[in-house]
N, C-alpha and C. Protein backbone atom coordinates (compact mmCIF):
# COMPACT_ATOMS: atom_id res chain seq x y z
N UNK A 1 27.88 16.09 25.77
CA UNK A 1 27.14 16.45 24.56
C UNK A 1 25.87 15.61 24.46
N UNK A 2 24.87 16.16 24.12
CA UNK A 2 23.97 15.62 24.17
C UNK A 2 23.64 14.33 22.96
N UNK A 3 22.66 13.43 22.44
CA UNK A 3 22.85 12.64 21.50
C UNK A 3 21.49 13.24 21.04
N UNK A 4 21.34 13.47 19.35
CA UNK A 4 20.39 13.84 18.82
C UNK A 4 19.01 12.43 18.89
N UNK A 5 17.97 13.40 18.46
CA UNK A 5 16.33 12.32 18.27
C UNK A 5 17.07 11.60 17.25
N UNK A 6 16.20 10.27 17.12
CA UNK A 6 16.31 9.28 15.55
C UNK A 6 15.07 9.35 15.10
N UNK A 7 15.04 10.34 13.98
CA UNK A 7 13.49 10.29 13.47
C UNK A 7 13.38 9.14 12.22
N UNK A 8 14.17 8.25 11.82
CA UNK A 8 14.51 7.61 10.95
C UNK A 8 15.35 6.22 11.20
N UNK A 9 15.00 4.81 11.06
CA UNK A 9 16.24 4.70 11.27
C UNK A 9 16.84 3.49 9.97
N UNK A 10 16.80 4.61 8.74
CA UNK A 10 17.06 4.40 7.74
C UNK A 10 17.68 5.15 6.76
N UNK A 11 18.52 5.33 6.01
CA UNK A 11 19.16 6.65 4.87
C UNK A 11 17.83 6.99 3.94
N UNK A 12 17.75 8.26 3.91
CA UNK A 12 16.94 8.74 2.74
C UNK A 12 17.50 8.60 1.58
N UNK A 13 17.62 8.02 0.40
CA UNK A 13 18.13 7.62 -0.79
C UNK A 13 17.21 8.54 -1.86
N UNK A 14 17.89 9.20 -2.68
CA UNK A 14 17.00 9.71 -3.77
C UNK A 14 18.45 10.43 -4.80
N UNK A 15 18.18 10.80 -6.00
CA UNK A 15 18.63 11.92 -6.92
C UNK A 15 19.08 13.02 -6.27
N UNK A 16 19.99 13.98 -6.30
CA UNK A 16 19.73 15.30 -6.02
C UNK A 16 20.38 16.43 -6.77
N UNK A 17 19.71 17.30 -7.31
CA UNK A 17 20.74 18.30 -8.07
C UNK A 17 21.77 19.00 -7.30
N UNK A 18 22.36 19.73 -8.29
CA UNK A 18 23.70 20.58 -7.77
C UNK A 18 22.86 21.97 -6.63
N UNK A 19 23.51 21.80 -5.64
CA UNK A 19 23.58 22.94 -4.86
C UNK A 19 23.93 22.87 -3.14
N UNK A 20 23.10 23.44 -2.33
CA UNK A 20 23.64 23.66 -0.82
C UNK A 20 22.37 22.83 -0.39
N UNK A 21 23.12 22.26 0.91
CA UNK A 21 21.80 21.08 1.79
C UNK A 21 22.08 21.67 2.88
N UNK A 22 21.27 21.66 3.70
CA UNK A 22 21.77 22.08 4.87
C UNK A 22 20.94 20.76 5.69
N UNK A 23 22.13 19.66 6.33
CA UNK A 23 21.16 18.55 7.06
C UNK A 23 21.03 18.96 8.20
N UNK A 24 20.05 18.37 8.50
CA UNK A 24 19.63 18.03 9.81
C UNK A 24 20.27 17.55 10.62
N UNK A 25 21.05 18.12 11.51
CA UNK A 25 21.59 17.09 12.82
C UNK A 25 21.28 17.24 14.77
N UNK A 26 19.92 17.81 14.73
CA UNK A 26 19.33 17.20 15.50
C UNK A 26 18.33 16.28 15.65
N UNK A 27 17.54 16.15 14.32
CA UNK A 27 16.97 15.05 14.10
C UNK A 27 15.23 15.99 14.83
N UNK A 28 15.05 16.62 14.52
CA UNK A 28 13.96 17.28 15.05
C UNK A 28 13.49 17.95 14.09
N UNK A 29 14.05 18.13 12.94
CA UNK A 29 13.16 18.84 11.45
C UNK A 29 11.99 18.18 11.11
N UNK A 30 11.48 18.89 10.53
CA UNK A 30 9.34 17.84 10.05
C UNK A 30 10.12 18.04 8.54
N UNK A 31 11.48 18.48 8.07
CA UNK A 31 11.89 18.80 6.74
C UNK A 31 12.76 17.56 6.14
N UNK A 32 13.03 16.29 7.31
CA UNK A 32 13.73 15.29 7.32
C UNK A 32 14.15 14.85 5.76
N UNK A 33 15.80 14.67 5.25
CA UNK A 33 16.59 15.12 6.39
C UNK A 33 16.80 16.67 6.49
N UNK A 34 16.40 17.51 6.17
CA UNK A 34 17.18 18.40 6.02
C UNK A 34 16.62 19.42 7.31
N UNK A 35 17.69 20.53 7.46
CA UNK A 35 17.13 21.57 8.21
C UNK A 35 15.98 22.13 7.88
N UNK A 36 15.44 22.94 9.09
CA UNK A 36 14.00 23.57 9.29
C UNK A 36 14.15 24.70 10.70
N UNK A 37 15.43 24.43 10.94
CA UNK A 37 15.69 25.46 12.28
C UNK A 37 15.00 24.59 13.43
N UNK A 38 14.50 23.77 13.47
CA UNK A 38 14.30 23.40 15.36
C UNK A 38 15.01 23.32 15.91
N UNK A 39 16.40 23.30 15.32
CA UNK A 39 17.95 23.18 16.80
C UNK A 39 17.66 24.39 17.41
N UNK A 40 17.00 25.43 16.95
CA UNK A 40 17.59 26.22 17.71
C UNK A 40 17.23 26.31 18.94
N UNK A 41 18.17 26.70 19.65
CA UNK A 41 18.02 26.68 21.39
C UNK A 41 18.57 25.40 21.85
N UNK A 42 19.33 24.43 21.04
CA UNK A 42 20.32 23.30 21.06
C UNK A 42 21.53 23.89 21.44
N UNK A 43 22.53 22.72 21.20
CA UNK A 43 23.91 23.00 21.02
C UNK A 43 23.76 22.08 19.62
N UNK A 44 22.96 21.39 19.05
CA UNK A 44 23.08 21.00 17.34
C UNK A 44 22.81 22.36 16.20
N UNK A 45 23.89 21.98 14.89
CA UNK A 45 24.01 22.96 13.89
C UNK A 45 23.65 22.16 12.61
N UNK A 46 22.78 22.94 11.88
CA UNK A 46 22.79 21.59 10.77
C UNK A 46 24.42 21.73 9.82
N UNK A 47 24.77 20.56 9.15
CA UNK A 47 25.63 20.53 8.36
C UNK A 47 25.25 21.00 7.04
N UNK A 48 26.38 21.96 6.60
CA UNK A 48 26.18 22.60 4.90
C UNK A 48 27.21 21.34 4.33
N UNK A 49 26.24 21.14 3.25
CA UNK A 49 27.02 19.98 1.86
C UNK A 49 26.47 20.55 0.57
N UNK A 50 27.72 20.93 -0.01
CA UNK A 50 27.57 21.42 -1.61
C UNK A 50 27.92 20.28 -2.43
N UNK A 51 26.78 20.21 -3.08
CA UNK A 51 26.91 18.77 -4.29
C UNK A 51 27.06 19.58 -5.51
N UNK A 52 28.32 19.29 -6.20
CA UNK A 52 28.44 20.32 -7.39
C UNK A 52 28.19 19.58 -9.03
N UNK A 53 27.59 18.08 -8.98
CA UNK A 53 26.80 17.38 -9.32
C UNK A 53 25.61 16.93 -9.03
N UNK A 54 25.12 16.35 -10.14
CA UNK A 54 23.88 15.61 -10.01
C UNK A 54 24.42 14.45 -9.78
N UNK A 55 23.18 13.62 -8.17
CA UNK A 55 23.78 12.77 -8.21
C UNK A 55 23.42 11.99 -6.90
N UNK A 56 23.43 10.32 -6.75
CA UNK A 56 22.74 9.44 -6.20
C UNK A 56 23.03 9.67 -4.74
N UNK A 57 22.07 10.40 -3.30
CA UNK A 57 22.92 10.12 -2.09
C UNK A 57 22.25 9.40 -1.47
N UNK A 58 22.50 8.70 0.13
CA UNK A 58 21.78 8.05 0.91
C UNK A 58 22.63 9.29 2.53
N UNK A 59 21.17 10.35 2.67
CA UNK A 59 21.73 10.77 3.78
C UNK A 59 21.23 10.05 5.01
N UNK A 60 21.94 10.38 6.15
CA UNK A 60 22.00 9.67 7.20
C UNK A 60 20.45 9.92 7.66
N UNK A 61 19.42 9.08 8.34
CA UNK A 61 18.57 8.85 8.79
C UNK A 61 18.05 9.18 10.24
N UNK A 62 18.86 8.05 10.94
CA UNK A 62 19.33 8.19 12.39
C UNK A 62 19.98 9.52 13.38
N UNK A 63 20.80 10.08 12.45
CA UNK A 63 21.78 11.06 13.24
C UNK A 63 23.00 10.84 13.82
N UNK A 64 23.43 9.44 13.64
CA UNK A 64 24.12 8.49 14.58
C UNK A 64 25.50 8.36 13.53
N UNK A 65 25.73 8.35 12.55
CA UNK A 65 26.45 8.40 11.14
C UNK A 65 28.03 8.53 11.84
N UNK A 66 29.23 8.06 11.61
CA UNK A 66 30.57 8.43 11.46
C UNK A 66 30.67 9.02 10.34
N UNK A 67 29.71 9.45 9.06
CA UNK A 67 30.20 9.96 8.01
C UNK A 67 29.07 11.26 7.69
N UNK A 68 28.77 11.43 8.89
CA UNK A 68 27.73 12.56 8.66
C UNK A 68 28.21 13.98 7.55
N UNK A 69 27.06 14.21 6.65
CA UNK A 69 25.60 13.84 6.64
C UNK A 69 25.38 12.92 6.36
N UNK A 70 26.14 11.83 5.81
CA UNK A 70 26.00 10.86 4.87
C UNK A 70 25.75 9.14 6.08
N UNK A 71 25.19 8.42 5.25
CA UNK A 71 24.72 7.00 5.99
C UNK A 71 25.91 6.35 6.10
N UNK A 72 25.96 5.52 7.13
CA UNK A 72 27.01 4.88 7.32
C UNK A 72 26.71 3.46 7.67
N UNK A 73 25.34 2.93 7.77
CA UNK A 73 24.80 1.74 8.11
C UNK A 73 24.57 1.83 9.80
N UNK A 74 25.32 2.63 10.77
CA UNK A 74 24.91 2.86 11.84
C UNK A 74 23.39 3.21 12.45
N UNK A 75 22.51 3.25 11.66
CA UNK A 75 21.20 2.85 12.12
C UNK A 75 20.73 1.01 12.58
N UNK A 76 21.61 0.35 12.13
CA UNK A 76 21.54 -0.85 12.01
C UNK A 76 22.16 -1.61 13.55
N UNK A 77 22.33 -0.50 13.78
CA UNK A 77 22.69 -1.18 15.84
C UNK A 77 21.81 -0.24 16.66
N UNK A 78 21.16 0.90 16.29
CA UNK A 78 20.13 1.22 16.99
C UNK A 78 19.24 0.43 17.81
């Protein structure tokens, strides 16, 4: 399997309302984090996350995450 780009190698932290994300997990979106379709022609899919609150996230940066979409501090051995 291949290992995705690190366009980041930090969590995006912000607010976010209720609805569908679709992240990024090749790390090749200009939409960072989120999808924009450049996987395609990968074997990467972005991940769907429904937040059914408002509410504080830190998504993963790197691509590198055990808790993908979400940060896991694993940018921090990059």
């Amino acid at each position: 399997m291949s290992k995705p780009e690190i366009p980041l190698k930090q969590p995006i932290v912000d607010e976010y309302e209720p609805g569908t994300y679709a992240w990024c997990a090749c790390g090749k979106s200009s939409k960072q984090p989120f999808c924009d379709g450049s996987h395609k022609g990968t074997e990467f899919n972005p991940i769907i996350e429904k937040i059914q609150e408002k509410k504080k996230l830190a998504w993963c940066g790197c691509k590198h995450s055990s808790k993908k979409p979400f940060c896991d501090g694993s940018h921090k051995n990059l």
